[in-house]
C-alpha atoms as a PDB file:
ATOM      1  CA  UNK A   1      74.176 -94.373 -89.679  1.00  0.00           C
ATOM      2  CA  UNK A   2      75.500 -91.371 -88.402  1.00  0.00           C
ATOM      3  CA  UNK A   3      71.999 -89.524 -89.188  1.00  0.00           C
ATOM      4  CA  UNK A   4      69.868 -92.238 -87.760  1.00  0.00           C
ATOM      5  CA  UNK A   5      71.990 -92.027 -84.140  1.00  0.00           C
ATOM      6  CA  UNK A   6      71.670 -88.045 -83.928  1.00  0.00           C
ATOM      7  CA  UNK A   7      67.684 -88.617 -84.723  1.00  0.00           C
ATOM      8  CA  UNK A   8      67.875 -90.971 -82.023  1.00  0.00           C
ATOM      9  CA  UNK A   9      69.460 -88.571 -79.693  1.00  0.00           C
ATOM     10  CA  UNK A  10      67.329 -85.827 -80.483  1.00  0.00           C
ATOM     11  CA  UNK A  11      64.211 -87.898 -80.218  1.00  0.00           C
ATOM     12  CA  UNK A  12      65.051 -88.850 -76.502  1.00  0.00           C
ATOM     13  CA  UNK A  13      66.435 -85.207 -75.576  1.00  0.00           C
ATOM     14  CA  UNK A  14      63.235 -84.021 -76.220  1.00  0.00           C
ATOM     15  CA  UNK A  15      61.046 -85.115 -73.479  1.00  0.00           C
ATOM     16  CA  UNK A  16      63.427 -84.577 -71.101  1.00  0.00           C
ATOM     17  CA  UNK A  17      63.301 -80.799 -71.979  1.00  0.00           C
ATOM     18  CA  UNK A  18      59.712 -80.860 -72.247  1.00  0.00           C
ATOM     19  CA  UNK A  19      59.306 -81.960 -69.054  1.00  0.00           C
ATOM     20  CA  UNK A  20      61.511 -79.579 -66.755  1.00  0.00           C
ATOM     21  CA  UNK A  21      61.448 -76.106 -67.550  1.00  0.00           C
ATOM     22  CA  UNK A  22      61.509 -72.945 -65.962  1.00  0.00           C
ATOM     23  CA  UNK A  23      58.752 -70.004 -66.004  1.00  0.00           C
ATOM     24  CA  UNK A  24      57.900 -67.185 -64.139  1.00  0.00           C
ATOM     25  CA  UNK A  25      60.987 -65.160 -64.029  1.00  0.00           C
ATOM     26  CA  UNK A  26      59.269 -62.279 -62.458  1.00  0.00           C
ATOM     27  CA  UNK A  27      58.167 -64.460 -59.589  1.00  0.00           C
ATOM     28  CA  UNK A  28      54.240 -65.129 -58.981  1.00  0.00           C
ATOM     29  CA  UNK A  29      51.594 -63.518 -56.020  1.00  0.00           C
ATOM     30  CA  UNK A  30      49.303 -65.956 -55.145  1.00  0.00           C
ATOM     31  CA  UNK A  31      45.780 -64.493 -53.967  1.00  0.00           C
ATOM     32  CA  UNK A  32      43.534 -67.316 -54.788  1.00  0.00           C
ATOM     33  CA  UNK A  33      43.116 -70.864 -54.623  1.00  0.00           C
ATOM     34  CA  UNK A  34      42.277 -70.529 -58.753  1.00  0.00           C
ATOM     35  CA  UNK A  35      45.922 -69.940 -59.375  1.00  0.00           C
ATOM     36  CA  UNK A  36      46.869 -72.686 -57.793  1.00  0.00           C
ATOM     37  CA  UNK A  37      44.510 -75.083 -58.985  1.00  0.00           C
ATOM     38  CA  UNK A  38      44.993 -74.158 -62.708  1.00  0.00           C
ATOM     39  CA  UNK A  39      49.036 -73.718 -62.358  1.00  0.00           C
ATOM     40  CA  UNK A  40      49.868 -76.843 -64.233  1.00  0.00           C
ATOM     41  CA  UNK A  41      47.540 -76.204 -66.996  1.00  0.00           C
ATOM     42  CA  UNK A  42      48.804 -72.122 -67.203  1.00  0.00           C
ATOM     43  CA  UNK A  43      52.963 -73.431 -67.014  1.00  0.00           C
ATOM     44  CA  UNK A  44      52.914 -76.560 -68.218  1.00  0.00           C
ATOM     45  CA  UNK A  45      55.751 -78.605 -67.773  1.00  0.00           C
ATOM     46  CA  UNK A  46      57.233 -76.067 -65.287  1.00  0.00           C
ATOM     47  CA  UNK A  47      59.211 -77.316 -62.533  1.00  0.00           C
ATOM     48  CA  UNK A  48      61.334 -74.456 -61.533  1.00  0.00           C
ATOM     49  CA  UNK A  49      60.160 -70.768 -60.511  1.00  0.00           C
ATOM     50  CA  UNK A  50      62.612 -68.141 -61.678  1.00  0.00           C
ATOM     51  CA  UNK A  51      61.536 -65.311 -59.379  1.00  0.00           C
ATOM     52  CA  UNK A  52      59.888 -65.470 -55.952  1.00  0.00           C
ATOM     53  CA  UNK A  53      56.380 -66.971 -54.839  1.00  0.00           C
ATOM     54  CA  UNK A  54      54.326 -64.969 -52.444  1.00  0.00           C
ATOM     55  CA  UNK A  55      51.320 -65.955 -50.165  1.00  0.00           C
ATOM     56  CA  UNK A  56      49.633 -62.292 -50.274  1.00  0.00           C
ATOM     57  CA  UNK A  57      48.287 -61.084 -47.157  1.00  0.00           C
ATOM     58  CA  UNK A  58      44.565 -62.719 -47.142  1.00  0.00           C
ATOM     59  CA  UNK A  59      45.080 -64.606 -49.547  1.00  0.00           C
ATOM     60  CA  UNK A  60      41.987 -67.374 -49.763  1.00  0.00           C
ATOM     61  CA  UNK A  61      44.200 -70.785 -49.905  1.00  0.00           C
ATOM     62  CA  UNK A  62      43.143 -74.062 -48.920  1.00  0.00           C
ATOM     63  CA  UNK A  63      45.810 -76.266 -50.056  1.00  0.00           C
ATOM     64  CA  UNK A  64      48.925 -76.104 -52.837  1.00  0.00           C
ATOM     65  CA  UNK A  65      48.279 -79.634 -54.325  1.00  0.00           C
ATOM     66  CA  UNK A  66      48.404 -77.671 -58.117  1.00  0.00           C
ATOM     67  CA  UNK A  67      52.336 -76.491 -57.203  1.00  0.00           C
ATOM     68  CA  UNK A  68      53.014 -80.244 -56.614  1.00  0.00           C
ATOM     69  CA  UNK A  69      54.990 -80.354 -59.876  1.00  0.00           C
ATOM     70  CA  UNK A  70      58.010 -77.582 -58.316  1.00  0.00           C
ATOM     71  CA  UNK A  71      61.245 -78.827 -57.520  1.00  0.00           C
ATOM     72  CA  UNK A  72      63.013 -75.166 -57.466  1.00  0.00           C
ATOM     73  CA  UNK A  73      62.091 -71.948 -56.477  1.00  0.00           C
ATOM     74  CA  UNK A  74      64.813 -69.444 -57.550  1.00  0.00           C
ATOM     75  CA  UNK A  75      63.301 -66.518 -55.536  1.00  0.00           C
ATOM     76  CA  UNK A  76      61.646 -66.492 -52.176  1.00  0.00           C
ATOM     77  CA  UNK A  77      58.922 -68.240 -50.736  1.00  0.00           C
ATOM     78  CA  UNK A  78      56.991 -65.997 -48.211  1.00  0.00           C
ATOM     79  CA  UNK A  79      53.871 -66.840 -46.274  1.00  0.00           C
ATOM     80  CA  UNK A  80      52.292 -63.621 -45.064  1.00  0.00           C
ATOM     81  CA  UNK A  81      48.504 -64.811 -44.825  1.00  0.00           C
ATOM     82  CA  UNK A  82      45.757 -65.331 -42.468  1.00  0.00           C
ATOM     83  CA  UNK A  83      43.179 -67.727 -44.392  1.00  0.00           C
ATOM     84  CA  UNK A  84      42.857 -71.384 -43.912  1.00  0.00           C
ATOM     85  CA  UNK A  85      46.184 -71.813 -45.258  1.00  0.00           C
ATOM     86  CA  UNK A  86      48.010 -74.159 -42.076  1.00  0.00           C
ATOM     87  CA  UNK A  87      50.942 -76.000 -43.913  1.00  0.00           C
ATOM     88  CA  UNK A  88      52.559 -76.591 -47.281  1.00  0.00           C
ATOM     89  CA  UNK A  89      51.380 -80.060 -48.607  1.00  0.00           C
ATOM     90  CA  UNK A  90      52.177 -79.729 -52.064  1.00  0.00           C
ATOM     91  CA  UNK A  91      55.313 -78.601 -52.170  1.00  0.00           C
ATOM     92  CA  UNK A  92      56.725 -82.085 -51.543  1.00  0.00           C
ATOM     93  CA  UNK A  93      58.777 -82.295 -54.686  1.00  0.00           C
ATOM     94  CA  UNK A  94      60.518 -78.881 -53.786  1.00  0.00           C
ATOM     95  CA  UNK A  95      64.423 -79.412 -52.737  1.00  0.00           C
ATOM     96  CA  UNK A  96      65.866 -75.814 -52.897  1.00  0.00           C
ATOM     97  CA  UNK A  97      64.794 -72.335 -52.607  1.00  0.00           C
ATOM     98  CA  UNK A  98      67.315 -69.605 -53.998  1.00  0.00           C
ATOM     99  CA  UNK A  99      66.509 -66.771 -51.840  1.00  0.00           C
ATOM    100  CA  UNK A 100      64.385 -66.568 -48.332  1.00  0.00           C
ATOM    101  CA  UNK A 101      61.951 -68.508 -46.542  1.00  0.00           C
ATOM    102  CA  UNK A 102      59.471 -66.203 -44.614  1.00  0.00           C
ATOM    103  CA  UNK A 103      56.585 -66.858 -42.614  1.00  0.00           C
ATOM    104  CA  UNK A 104      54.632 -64.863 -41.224  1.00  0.00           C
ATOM    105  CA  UNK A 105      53.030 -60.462 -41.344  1.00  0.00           C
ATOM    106  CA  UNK A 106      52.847 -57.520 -39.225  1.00  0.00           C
ATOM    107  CA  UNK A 107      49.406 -56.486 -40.132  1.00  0.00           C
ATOM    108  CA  UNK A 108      46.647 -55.985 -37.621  1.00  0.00           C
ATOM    109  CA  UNK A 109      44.308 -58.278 -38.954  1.00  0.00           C
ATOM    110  CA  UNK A 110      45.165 -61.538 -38.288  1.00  0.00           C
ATOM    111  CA  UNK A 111      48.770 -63.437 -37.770  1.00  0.00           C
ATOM    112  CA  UNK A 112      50.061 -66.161 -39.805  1.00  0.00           C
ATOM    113  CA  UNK A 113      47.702 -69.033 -39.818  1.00  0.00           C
ATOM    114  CA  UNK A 114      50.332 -71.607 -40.707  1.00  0.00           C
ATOM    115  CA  UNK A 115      50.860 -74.800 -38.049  1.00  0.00           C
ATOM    116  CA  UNK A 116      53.707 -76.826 -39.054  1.00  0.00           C
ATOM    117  CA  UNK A 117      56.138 -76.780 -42.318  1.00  0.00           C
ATOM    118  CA  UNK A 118      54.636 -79.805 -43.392  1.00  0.00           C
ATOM    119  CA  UNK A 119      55.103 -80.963 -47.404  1.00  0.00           C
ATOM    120  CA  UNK A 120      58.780 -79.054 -47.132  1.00  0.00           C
ATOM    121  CA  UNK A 121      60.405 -82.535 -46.218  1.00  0.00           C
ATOM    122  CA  UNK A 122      62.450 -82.590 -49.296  1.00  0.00           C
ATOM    123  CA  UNK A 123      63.481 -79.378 -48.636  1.00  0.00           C
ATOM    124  CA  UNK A 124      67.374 -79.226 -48.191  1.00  0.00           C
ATOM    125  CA  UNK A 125      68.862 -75.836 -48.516  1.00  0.00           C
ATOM    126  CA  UNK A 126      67.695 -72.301 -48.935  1.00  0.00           C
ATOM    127  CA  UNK A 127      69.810 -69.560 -50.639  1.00  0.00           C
ATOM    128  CA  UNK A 128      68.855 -66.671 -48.144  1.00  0.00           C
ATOM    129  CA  UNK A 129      67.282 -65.922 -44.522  1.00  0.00           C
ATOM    130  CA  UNK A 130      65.056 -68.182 -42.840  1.00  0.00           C
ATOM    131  CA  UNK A 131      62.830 -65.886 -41.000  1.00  0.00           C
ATOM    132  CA  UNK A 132      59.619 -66.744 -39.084  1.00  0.00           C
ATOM    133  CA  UNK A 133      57.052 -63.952 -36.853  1.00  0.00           C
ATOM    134  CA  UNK A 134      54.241 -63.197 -36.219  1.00  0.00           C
ATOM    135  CA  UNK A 135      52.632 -66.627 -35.788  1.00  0.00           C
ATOM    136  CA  UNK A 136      49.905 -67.782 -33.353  1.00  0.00           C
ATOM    137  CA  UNK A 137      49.436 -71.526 -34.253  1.00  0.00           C
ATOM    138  CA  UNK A 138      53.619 -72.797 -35.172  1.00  0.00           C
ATOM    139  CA  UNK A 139      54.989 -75.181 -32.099  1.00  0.00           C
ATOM    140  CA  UNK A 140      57.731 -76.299 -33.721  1.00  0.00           C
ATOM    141  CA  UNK A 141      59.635 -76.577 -37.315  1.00  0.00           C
ATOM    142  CA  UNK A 142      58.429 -80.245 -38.267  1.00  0.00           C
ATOM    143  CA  UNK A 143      58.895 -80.848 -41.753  1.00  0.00           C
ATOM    144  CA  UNK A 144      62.192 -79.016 -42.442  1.00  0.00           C
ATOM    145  CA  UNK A 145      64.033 -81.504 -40.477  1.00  0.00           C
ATOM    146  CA  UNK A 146      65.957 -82.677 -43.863  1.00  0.00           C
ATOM    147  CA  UNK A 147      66.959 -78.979 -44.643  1.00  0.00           C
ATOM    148  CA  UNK A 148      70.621 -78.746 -44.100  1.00  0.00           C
ATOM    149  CA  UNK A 149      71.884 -75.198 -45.017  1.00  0.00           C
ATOM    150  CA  UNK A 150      70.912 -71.687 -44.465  1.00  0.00           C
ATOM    151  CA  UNK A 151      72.798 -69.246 -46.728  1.00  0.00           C
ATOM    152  CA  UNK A 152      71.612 -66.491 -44.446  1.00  0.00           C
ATOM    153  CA  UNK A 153      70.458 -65.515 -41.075  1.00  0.00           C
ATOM    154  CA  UNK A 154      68.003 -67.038 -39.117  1.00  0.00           C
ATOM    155  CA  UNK A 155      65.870 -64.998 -37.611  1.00  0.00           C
ATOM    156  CA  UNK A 156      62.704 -66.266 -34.851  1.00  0.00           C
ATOM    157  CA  UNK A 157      60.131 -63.502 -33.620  1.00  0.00           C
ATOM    158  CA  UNK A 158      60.467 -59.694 -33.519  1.00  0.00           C
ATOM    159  CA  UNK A 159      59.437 -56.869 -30.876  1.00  0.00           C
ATOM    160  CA  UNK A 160      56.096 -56.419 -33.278  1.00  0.00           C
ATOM    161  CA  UNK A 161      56.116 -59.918 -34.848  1.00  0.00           C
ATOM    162  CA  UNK A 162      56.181 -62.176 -31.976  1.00  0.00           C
ATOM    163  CA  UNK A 163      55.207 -66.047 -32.110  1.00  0.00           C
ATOM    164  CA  UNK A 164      52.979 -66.312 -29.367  1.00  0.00           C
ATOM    165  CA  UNK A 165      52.584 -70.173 -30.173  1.00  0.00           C
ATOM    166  CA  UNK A 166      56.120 -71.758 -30.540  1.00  0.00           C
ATOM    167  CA  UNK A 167      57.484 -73.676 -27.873  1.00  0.00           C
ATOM    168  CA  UNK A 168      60.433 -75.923 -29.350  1.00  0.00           C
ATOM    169  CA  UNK A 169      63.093 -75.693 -32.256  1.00  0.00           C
ATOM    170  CA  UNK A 170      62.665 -78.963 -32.902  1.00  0.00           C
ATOM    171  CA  UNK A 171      63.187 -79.440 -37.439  1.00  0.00           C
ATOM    172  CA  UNK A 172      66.112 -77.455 -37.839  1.00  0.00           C
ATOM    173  CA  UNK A 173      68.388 -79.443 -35.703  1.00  0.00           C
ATOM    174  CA  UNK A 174      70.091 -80.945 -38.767  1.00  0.00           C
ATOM    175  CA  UNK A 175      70.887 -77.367 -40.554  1.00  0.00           C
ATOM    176  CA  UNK A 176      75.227 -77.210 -40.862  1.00  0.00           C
ATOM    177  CA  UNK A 177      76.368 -74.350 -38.762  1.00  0.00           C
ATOM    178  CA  UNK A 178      78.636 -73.247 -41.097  1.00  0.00           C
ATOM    179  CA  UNK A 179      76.053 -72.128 -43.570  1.00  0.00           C
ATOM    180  CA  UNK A 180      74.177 -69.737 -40.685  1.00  0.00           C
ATOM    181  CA  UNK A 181      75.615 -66.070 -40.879  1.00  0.00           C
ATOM    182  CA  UNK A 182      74.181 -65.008 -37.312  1.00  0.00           C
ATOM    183  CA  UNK A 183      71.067 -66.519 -35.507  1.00  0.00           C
ATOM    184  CA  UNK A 184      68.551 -64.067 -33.849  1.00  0.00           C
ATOM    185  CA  UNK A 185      65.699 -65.766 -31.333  1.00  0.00           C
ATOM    186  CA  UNK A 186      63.436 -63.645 -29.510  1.00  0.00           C
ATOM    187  CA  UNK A 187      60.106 -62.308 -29.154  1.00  0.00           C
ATOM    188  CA  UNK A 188      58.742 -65.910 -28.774  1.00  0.00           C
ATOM    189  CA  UNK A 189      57.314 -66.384 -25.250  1.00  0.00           C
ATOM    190  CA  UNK A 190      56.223 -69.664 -25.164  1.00  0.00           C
ATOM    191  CA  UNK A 191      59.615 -71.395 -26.191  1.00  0.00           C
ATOM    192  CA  UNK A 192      61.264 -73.689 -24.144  1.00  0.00           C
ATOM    193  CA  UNK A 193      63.243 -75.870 -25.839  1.00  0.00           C
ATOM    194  CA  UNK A 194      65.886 -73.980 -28.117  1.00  0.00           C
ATOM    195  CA  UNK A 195      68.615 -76.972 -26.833  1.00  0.00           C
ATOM    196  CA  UNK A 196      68.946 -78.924 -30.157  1.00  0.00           C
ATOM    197  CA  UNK A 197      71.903 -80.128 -32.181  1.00  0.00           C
ATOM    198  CA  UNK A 198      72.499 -76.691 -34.682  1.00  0.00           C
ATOM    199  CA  UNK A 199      71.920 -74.537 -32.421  1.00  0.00           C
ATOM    200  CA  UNK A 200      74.493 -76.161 -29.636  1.00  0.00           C
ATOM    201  CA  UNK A 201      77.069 -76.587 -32.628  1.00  0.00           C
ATOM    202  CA  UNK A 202      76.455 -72.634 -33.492  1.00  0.00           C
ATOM    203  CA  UNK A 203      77.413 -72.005 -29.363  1.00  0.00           C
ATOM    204  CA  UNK A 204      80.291 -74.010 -29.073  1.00  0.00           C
ATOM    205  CA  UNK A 205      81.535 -72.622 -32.910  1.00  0.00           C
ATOM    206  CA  UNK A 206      79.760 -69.490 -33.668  1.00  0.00           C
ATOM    207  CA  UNK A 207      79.969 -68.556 -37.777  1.00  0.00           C
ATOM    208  CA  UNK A 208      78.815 -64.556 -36.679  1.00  0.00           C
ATOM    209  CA  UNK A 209      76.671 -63.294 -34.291  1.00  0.00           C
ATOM    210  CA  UNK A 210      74.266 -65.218 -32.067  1.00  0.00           C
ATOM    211  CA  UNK A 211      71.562 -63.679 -29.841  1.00  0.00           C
ATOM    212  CA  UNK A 212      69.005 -65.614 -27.790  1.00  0.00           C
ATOM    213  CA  UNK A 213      66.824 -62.677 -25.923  1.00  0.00           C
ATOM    214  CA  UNK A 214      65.169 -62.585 -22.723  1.00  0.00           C
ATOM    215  CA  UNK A 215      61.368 -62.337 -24.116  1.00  0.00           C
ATOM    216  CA  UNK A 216      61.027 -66.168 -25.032  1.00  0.00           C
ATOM    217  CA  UNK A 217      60.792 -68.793 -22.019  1.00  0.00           C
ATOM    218  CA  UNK A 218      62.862 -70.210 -19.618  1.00  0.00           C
ATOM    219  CA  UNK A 219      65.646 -72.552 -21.092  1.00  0.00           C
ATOM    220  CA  UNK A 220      65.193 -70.313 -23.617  1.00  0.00           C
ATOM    221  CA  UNK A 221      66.269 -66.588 -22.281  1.00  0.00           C
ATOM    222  CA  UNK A 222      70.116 -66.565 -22.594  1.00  0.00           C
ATOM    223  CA  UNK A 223      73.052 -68.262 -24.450  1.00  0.00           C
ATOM    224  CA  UNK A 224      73.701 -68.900 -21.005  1.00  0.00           C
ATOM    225  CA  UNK A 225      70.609 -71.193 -20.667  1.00  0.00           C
ATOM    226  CA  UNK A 226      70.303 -72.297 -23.655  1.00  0.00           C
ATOM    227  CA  UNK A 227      73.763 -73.524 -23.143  1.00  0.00           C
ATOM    228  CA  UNK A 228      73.397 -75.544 -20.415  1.00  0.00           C
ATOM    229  CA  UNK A 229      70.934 -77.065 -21.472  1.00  0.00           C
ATOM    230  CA  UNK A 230      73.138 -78.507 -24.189  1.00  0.00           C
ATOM    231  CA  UNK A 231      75.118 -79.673 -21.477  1.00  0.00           C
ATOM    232  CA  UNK A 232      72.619 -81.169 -19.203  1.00  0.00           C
ATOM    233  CA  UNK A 233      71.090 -83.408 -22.004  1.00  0.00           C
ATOM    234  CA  UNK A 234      73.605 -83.953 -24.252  1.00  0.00           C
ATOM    235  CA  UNK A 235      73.416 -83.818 -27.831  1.00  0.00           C
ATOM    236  CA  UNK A 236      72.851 -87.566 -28.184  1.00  0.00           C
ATOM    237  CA  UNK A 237      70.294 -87.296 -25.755  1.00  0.00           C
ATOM    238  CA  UNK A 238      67.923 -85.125 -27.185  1.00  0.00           C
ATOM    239  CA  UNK A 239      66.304 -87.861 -28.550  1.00  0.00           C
ATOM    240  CA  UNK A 240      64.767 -88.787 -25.523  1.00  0.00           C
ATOM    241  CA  UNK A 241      61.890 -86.705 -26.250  1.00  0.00           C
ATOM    242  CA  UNK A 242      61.118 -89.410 -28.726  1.00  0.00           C
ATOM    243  CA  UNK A 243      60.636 -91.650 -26.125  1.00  0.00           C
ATOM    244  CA  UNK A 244      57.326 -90.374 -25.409  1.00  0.00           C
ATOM    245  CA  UNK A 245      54.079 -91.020 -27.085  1.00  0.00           C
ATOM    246  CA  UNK A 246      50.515 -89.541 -27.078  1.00  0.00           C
ATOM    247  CA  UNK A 247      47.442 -90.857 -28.480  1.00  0.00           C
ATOM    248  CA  UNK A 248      45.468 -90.732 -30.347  1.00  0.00           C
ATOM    249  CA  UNK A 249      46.301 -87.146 -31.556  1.00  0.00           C
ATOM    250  CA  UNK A 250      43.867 -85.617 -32.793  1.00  0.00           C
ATOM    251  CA  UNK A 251      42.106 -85.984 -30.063  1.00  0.00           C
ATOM    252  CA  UNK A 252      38.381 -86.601 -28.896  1.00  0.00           C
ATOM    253  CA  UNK A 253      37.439 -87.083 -25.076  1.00  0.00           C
ATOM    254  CA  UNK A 254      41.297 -88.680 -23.744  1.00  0.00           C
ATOM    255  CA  UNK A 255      44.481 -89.670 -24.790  1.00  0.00           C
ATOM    256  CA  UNK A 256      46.555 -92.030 -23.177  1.00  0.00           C
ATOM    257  CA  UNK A 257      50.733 -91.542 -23.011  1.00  0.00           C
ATOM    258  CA  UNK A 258      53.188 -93.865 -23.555  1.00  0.00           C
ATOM    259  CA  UNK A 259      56.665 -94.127 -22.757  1.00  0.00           C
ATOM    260  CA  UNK A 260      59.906 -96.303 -23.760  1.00  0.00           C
ATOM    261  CA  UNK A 261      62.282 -97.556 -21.418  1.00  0.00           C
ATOM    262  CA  UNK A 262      59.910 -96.664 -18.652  1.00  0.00           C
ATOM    263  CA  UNK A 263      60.963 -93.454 -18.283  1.00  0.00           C
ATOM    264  CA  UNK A 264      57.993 -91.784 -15.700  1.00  0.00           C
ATOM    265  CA  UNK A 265      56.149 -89.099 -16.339  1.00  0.00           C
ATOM    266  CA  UNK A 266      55.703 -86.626 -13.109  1.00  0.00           C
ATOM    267  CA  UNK A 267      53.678 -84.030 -14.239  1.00  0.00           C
ATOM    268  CA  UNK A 268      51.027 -83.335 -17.242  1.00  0.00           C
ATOM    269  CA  UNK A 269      49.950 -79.626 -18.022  1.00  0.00           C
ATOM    270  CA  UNK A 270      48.278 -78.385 -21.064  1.00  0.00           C
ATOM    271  CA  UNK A 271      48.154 -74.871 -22.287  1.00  0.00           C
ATOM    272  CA  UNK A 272      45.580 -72.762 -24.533  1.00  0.00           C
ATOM    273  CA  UNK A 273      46.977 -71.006 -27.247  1.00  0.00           C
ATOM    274  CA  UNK A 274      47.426 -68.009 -25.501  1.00  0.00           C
ATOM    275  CA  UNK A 275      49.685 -69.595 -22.471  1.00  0.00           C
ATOM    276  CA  UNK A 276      46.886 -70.419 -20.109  1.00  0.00           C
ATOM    277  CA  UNK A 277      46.993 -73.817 -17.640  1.00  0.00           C
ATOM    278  CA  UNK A 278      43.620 -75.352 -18.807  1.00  0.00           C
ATOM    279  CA  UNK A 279      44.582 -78.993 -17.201  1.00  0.00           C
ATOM    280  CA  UNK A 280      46.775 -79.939 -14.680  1.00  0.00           C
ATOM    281  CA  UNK A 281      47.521 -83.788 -13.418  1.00  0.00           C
ATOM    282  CA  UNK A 282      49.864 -85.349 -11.054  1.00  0.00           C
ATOM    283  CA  UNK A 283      48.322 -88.426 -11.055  1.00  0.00           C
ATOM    284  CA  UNK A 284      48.828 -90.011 -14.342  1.00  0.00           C
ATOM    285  CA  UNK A 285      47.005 -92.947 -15.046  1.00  0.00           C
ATOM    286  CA  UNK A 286      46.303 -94.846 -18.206  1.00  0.00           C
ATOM    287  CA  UNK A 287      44.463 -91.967 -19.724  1.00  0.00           C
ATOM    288  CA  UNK A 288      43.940 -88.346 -19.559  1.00  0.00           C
ATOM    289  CA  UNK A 289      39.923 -86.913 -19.407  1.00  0.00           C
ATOM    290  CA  UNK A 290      39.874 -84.384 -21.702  1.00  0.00           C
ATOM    291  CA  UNK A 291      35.955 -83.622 -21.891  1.00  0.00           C
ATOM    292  CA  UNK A 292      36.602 -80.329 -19.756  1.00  0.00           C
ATOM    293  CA  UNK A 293      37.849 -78.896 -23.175  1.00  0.00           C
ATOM    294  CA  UNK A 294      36.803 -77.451 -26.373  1.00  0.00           C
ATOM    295  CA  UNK A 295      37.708 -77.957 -29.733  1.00  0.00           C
ATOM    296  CA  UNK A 296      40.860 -76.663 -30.580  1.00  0.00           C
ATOM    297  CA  UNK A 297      45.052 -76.476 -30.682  1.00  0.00           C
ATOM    298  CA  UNK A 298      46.622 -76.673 -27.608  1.00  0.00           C
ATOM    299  CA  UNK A 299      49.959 -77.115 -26.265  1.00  0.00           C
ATOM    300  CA  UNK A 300      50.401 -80.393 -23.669  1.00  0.00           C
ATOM    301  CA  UNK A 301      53.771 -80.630 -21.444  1.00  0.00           C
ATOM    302  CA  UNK A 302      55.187 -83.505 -20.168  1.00  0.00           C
ATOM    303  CA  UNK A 303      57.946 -83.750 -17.369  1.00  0.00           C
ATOM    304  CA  UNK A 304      60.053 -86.568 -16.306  1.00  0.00           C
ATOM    305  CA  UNK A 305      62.876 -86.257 -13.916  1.00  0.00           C
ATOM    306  CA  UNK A 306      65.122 -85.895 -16.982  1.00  0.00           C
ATOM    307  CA  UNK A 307      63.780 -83.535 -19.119  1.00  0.00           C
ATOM    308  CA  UNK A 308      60.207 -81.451 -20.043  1.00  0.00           C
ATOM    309  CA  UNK A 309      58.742 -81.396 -23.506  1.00  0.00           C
ATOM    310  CA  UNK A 310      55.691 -79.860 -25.135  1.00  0.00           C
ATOM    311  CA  UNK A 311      53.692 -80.942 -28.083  1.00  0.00           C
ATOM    312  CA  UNK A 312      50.906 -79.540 -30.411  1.00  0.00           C
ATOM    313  CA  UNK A 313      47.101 -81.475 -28.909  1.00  0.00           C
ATOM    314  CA  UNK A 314      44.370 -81.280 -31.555  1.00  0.00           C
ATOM    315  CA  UNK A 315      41.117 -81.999 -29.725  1.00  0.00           C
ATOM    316  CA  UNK A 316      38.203 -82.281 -32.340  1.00  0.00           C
ATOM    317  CA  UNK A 317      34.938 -83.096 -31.070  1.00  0.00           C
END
């Protein structure tokens, strides 16, 4: 009887170890969409990376539906690329990372193509540094917005790296403070909005050093700033830039904007990538003509007489 039970038990263990195992203790480069593609069929069963995955520099990626199987990643996960890589569906299934998240490359020849952190929603801590620069088409950090601790530093934009996109810190408002070992934001010019709950929890209680600079955008330029605009909202409040809706987006000829509570809406601009004022209205109907534009990302801001918020706009045509 004995026997039969340990054949039993062995005969269930089995799968189980067949079908989570680690490879790749040296860590894996990824310069084509092959290695991807055929992953499963080169590791099979493998669920956890030993060593780091890197997005090489020009790297010809479309999508990472082939890594769909990862849970772990032991090493780091760094983006430096400037194909048609623009966010990480695929990685859905992945819940840690044991070292850093970077995004982004200093090389001449094209920034970091990557929109939105997308496919990381299961994504809940990450061993080292979050660092992101060098971007043209990130807004915000939508899709990490279940990641909860930073074993590192967090570091957004550099004097050569700087993300000329980003315009809100919106996804990492739920990271614990007490995991951060100092938080560096600079270089970004376009952001605005750096008042959400982590990074008012890191003012009031700083774990190490914290340093806002004066090359990103107003509300944006100082503790000082950023600060009160903790203050003026609220913590609870920040939600309020939930209250608004625009649609459809992507976009084709208009959208029309929404809003709960009836909360007004004073002022509509929208931005190029590059900063510039394409469309202006103070008279906000039920829609919004956008036939004056081209295809393309673009940045839309909305102010109340509570609060001003920008979004990504997709118009395709």
């Amino acid at each position: 009887m004995k026997r039969i039970f340990l054949l039993i038990v062995i005969t269930l263990t089995i799968p189980a170890i067949v079908l989570s195992q680690s490879c790749l203790p040296e860590g894996i480069i990824i310069n084509h969409q092959i290695q991807i593609d055929s992953f499963q069929t080169n590791y099979p069963n493998c669920t956890e990376i030993e060593g780091s995955v890197i997005f090489a520099l020009g790297a010809n990626i479309e999508n990472l539906n082939g890594l769909n199987s990862l849970t772990r990643i032991g090493g780091s996960l760094a983006v430096s690329e400037y194909g048609p890589m623009s966010n990480f569906i695929g990685l859905e299934n992945l819940t840690s990372i044991g070292g850093d998240l970077v995004l982004g490359n200093y090389i001449d020849a094209g920034s970091c193509t990557v929109s939105d952190f997308t496919g990381l929603e299961n994504l809940n801590s990450i061993g080292g540094d979050l660092v992101v620069y060098d971007t043209w088409n990130l807004l915000n950090f939508s899709g990490l917005d279940n990641l909860t601790s930073v074993n590192g530093h967090i570091l957004i934009g550099a004097p050569d790296g700087k993300n000329y996109g980003l315009v809100s810190l919106d996804g990492l408002e739920n990271i614990e403070t007490g995991s951060i070992w100092y938080i560096e934001i600079d270089f970004n010019p376009h952001l605005t909005t750096c008042s959400i709950k982590s990074i008012c929890d890191y003012i009031s209680n700083p774990n190490g050093t914290l340093h806002i600079g004066g090359y990103n955008a107003q509300g944006c330029k100082s503790i000082n700033q950023v600060e009160a605009g903790c203050e003026a909202i609220g913590i609870s409040d920040i939600s309020l830039r939930n209250k608004f809706l625009i649609f459809p987006n992507p976009a084709t000829l208009e959208i029309n904007i929404s809003t709960k509570n009836r909360r007004g809406i004073k002022e509509v601009n929208i931005y190029n990538i590059i900063g510039q004022n394409v469309l202006h209205r103070d008279d906000i109907g039920e829609s919004i003509d956008l036939s004056a534009l081209g295809q393309g990302i673009y940045i839309i801001e909305l102010s109340s007489a509570e609060l001003k918020i920008r979004e990504k706009l997709i118009i395709e045509r």
